[in-house]
Protein backbone atom coordinates (compact mmCIF):
# COMPACT_ATOMS: atom_id res chain seq x y z
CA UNK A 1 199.52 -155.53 -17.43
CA UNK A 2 200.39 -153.23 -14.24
CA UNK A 3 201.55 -150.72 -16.79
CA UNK A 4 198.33 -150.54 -18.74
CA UNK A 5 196.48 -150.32 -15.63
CA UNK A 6 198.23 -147.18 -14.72
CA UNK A 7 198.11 -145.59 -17.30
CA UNK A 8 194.03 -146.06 -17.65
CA UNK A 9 193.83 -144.39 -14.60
CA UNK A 10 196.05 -141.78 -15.21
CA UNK A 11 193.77 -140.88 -18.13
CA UNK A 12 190.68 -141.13 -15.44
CA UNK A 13 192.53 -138.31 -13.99
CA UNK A 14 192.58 -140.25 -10.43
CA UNK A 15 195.67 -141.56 -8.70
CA UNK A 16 195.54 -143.89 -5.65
CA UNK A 17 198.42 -143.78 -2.83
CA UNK A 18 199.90 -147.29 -5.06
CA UNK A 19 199.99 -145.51 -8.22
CA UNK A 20 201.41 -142.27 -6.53
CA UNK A 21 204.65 -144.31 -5.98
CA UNK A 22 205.51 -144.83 -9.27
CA UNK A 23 205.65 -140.91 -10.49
CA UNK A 24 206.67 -137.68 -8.82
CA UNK A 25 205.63 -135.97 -6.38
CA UNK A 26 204.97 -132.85 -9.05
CA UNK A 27 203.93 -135.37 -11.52
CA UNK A 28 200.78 -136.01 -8.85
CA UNK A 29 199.82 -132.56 -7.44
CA UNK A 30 199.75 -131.59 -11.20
CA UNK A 31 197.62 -134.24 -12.17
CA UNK A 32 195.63 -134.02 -9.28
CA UNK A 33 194.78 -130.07 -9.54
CA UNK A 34 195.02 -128.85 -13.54
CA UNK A 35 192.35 -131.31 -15.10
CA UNK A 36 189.11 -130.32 -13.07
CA UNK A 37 190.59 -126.29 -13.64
CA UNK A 38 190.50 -126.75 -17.66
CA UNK A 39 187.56 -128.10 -17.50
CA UNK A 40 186.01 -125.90 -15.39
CA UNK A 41 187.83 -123.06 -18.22
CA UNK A 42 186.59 -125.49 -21.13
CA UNK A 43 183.35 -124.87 -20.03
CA UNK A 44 182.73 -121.15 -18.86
CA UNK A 45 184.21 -121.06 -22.43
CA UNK A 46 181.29 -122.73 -23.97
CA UNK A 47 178.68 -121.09 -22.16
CA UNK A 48 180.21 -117.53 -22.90
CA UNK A 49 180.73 -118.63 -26.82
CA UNK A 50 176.55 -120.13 -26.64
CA UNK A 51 175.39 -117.13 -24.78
CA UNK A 52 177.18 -114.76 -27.55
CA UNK A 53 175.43 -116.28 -30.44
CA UNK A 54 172.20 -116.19 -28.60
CA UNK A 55 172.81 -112.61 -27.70
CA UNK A 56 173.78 -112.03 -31.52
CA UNK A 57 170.51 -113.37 -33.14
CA UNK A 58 168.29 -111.68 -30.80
CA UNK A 59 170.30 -108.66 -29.59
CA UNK A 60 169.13 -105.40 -31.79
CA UNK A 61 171.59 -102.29 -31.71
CA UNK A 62 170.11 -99.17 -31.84
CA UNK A 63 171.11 -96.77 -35.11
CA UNK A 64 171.06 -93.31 -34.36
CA UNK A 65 169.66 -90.69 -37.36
CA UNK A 66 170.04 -87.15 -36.56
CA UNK A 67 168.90 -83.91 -38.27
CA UNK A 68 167.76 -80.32 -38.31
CA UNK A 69 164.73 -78.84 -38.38
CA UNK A 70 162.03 -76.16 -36.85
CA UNK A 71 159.12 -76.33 -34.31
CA UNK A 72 155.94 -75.78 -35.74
CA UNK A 73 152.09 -76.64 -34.23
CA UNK A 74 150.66 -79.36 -35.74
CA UNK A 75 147.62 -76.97 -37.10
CA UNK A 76 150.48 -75.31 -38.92
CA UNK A 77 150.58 -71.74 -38.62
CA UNK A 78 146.80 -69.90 -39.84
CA UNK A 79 147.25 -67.24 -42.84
CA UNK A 80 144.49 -64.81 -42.29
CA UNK A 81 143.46 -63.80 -45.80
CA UNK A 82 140.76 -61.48 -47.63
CA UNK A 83 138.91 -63.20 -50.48
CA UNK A 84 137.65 -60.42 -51.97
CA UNK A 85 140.12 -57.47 -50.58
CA UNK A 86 139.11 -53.66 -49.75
CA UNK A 87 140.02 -51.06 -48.15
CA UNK A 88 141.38 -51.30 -44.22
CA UNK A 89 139.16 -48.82 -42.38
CA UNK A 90 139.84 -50.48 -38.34
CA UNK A 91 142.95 -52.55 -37.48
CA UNK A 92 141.45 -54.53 -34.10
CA UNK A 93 145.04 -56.32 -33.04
CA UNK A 94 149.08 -56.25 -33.19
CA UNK A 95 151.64 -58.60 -33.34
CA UNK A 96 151.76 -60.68 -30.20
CA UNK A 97 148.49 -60.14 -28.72
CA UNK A 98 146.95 -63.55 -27.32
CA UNK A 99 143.39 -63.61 -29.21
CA UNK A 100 140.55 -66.07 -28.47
CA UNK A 101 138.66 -67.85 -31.80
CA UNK A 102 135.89 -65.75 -33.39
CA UNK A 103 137.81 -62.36 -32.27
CA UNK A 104 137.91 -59.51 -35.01
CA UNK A 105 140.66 -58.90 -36.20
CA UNK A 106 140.08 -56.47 -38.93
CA UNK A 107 137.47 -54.15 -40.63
CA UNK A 108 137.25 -53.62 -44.13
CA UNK A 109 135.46 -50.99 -46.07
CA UNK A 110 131.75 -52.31 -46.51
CA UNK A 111 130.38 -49.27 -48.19
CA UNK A 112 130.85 -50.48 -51.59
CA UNK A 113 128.63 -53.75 -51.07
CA UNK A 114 125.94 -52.35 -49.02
CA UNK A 115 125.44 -50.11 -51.85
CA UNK A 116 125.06 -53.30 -54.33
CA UNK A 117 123.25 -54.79 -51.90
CA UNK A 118 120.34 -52.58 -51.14
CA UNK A 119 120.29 -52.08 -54.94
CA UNK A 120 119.75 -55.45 -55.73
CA UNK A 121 117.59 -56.15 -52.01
CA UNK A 122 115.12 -53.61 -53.97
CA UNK A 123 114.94 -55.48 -57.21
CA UNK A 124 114.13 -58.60 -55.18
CA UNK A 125 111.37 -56.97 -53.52
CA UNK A 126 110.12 -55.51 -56.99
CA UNK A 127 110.46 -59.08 -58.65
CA UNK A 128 108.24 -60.54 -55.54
CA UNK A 129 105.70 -58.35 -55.73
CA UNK A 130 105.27 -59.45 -59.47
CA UNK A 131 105.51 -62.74 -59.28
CA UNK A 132 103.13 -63.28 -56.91
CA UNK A 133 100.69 -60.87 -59.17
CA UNK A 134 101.24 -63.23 -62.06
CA UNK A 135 100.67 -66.49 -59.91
CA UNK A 136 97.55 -64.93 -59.27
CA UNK A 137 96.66 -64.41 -62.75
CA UNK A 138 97.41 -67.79 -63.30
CA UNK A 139 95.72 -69.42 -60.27
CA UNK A 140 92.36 -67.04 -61.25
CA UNK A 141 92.57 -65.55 -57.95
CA UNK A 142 90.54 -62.35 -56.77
CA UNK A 143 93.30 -61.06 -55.08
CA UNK A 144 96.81 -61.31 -54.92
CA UNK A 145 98.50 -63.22 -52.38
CA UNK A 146 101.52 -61.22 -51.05
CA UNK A 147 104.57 -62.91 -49.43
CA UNK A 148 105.10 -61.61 -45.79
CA UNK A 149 107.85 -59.27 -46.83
CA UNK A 150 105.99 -57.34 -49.31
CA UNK A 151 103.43 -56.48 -46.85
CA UNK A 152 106.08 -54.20 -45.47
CA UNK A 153 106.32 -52.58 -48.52
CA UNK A 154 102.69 -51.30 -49.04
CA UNK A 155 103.99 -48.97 -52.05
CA UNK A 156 104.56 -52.15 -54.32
CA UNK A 157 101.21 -53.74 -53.28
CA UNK A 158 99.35 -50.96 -54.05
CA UNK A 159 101.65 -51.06 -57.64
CA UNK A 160 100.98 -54.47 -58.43
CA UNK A 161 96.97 -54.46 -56.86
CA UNK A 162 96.46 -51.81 -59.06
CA UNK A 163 97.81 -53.82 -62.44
CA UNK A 164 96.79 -56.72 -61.55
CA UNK A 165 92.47 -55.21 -61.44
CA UNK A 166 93.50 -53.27 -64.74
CA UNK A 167 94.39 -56.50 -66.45
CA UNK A 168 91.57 -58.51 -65.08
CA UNK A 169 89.34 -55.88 -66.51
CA UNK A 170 90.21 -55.18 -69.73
CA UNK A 171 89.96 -59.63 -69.62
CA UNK A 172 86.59 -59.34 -68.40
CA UNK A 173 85.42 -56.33 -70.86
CA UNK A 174 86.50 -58.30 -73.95
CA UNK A 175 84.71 -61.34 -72.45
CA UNK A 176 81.84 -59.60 -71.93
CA UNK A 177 81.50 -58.21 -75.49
CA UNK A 178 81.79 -61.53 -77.07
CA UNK A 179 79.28 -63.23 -74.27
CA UNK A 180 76.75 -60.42 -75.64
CA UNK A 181 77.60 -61.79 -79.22
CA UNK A 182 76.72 -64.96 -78.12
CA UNK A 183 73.68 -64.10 -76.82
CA UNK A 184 72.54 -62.69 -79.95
CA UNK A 185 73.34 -65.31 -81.59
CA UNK A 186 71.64 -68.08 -79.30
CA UNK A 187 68.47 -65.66 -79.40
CA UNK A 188 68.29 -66.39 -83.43
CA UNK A 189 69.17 -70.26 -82.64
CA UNK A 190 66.17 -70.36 -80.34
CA UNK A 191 63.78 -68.18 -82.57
CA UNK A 192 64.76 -70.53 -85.74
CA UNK A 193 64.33 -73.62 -84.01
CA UNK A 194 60.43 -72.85 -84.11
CA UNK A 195 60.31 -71.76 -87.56
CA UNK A 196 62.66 -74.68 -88.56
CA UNK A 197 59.87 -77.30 -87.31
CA UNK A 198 56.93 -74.99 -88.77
CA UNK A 199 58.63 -74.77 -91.84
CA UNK A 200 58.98 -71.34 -92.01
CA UNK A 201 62.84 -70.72 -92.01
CA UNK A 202 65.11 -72.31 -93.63
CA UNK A 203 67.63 -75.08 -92.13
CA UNK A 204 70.68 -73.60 -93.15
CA UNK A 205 70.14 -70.43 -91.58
CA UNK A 206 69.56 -71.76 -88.55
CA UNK A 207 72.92 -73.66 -88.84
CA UNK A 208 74.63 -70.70 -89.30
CA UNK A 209 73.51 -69.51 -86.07
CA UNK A 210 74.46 -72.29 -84.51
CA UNK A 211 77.72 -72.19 -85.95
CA UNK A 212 78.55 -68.82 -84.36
CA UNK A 213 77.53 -69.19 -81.28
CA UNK A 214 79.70 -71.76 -81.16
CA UNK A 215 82.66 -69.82 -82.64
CA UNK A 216 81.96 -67.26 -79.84
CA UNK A 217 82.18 -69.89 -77.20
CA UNK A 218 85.68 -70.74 -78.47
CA UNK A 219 86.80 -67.39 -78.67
CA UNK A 220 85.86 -66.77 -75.05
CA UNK A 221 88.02 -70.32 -74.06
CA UNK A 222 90.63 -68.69 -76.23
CA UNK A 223 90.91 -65.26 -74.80
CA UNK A 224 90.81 -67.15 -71.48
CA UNK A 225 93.55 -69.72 -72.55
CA UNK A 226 95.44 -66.87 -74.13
CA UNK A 227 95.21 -64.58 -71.25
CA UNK A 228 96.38 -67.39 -68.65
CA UNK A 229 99.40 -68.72 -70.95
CA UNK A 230 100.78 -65.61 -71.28
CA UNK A 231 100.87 -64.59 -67.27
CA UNK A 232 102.74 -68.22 -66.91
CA UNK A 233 105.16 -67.09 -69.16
CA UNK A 234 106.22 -63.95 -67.52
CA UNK A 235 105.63 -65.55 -64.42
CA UNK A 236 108.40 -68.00 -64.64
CA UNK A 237 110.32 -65.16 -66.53
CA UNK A 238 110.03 -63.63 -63.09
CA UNK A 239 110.61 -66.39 -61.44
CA UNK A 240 114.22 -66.84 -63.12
CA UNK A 241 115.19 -63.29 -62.74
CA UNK A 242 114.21 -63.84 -58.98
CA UNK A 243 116.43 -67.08 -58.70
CA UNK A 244 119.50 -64.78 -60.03
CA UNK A 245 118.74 -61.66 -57.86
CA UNK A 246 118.67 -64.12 -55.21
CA UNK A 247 121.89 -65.52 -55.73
CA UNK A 248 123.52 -61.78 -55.74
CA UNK A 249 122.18 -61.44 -52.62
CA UNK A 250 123.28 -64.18 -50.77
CA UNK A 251 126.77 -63.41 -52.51
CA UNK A 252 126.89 -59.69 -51.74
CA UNK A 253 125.99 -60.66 -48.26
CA UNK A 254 128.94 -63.22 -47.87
CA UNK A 255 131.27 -60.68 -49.04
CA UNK A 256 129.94 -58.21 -46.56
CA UNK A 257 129.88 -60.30 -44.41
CA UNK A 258 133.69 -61.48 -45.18
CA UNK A 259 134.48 -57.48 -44.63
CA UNK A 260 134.59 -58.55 -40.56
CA UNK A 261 137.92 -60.59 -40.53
CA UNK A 262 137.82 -62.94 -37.72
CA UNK A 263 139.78 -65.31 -35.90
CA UNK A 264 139.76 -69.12 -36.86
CA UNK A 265 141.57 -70.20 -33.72
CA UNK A 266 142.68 -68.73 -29.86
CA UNK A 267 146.37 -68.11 -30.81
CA UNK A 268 149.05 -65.74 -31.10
CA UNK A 269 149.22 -63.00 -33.39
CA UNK A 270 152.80 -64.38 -35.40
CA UNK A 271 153.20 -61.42 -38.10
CA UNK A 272 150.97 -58.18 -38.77
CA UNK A 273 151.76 -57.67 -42.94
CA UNK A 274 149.10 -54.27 -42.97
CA UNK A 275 149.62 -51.66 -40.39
CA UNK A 276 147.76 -48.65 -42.27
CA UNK A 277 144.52 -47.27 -42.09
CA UNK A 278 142.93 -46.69 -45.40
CA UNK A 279 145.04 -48.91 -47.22
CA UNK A 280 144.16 -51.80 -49.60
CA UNK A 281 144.54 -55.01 -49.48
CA UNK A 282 144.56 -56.89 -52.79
CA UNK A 283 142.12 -60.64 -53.13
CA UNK A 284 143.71 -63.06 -51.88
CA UNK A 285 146.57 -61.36 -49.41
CA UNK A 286 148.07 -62.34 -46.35
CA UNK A 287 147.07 -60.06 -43.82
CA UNK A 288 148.82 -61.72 -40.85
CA UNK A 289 149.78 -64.96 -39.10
CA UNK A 290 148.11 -66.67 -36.19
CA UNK A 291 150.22 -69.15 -34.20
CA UNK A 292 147.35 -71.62 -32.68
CA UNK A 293 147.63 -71.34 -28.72
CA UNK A 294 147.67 -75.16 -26.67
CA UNK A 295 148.60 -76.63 -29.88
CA UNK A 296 150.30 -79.89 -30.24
CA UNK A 297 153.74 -79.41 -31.75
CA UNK A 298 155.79 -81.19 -34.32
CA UNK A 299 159.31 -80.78 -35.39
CA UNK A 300 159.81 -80.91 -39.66
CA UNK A 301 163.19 -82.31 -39.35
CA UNK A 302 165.54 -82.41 -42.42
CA UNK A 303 167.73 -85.50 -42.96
CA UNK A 304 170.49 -87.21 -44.86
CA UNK A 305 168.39 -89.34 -47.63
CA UNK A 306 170.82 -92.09 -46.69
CA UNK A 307 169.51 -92.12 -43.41
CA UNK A 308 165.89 -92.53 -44.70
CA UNK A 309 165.92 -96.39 -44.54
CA UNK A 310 166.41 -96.74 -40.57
CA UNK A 311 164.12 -93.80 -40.45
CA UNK A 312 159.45 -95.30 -39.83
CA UNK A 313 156.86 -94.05 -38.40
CA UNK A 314 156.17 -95.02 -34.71
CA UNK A 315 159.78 -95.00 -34.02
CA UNK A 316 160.87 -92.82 -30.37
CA UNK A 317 162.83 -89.47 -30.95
CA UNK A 318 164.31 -87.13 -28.87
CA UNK A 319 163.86 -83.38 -29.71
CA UNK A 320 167.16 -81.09 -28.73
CA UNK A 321 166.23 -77.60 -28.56
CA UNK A 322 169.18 -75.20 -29.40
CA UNK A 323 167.82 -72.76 -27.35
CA UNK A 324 168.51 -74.79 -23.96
CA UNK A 325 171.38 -76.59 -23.16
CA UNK A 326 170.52 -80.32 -23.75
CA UNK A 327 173.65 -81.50 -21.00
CA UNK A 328 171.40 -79.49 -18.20
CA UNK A 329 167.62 -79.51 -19.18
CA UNK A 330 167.46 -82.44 -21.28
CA UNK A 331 165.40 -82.89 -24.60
CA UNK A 332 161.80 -83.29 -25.17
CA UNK A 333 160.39 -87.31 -26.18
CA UNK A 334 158.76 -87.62 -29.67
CA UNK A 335 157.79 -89.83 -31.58
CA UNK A 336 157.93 -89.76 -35.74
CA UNK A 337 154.31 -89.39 -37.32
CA UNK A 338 155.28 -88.91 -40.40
CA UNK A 339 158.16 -89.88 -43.33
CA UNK A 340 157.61 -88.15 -46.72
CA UNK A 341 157.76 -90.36 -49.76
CA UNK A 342 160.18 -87.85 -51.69
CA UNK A 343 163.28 -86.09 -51.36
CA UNK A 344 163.34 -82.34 -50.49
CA UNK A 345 165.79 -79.84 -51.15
């Protein structure tokens, strides 16, 4: 029983000066000191091996994606272009002057448009002088009503005055030759009517006279009718061949006015493709490059496709310029705005 005892404690790990007498003396210190050190190992073990898996599920490490690539603004670089082309008569700028928006950078031969232009500005004139004759025609006006910019022009009132009392009277003298029909005509109605009741004249004469001075009536509605229909047809003849003259107006006057070339932006002048006075530029030619000036910048960065999946947008970056040496001034911060969907080459 004193054996069992002893050895109960001995598994306690505690040893009382009694039990000490039955073992060693390096039995006891070693029983005494190495069970409270492996535990103490046992558990700094634990918590290390706990706090690794915790670390593991929750840690993230960071994958790096690097690649190559150029430093443009994020207005990308503005092609300065000529719709229509010309000739280059003043060159206002070279290549690396700072401009401001709206500044000219170009003059191009105008001559050719202003001559289209004033041809077709006097054909619009023309065409509103006559409309508005024929709207008066139609409206049975006395007088014409000129728009305000004919009034400049007295030679085409005078023109159109002119026809316009020349048509209304040659109207007016064939109206007038069949209202004097008419009137002999209603003098027989009104002598037969007498004779008709006395007896004296006969009822189908006086019919007759009836008849025609009713015809006349009509035929002075008619001319009338006549006369108006036909000045609304050449007035919205006139009318349409305004609307087009218009329209080559406003589009020789764009194009003159696309003879100034201007700045779209305050930037740097990148690339100067014409340099000669007097030469021509073709529609649609690049006539130089303007770098925009306090621009945001981006970086179009090539890299490996197999790099694309660790690659979103949002993500930090840092930019390494090869101009500077990264080990002394550093790199710039970024962040990626955009990820295209396909693969370039």
């Amino acid at each position: 029983m004193k054996e069992k005892k002893n050895s109960s404690k001995l598994k306690k790990g505690t040893l009382t000066e009694a039990d000490e007498a039955f073992i060693s003396d390096s039995k006891s210190a070693l029983l005494n000191r190495s069970t409270p050190l492996a535990h103490g190992i046992l558990i700094t073990f634990i918590i290390l091996f706990i706090t690794l898996l915790i670390w593991a599920y929750f840690a993230r490490i960071e994958e790096i994606t690097t690649g190559e690539g150029k430093i443009i603004p994020f207005s990308q670089v503005k092609s300065i272009q000529s719709l229509d082309g010309g000739i280059v008569a003043q060159i206002m700028v070279k290549e690396g002057d700072l401009i401001s928006q709206g500044k000219v950078l170009m003059l191009l031969d105008n001559t050719r448009f202003k001559a289209d232009y004033s041809q077709a500005y006097e054909k619009y004139l023309a065409l509103s002088a006559i409309v508005a004759r024929f709207n008066a025609e139609v409206e049975d006006q006395k007088t014409i009503v000129f728009p305000k910019i004919i009034k400049n022009h007295p030679e085409l009132m005078r023109r159109e005055t002119n026809l316009f009392n020349e048509r209304k009277k040659a109207l007016l003298e064939q109206l007038q030759l069949l209202q004097h029909s008419h009137d002999l005509v209603n003098e027989e109605v009104k002598m037969y009517g007498p004779l008709l009741k006395k007896g004296y004249a006969s009822k189908l004469e006086y019919l007759r006279s009836v008849r025609a001075a009713d015809d006349f009536k009509i035929k002075m509605r008619t001319l009338k009718d006549k006369f108006r229909e036909q000045a609304l047809t050449d007035l919205n003849s006139h009318k349409a061949e305004l609307a087009i003259v218009i329209e080559q107006l406003n589009s020789l006057k764009d194009k003159m006015v696309r003879t100034t070339i201007i700045s779209p932006v305050k930037g740097i002048v990148k690339k100067l493709n014409v340099v000669t006075v007097g030469g021509v530029i073709k529609p649609g030619d690049v006539i130089m490059e303007i770098v925009p000036f306090e621009d945001y910048l981006l970086v179009q960065a090539k890299i490996n496709p197999k790099d694309i999946g660790f690659v979103h947008i949002g993500q930090d970056a840092t930019v390494k310029v090869t101009a500077y040496d990264y080990s002394i001034y550093g790199g710039l911060p970024g962040k990626v705005v955009y990820v295209s969907a396909d693969a370039i080459t």
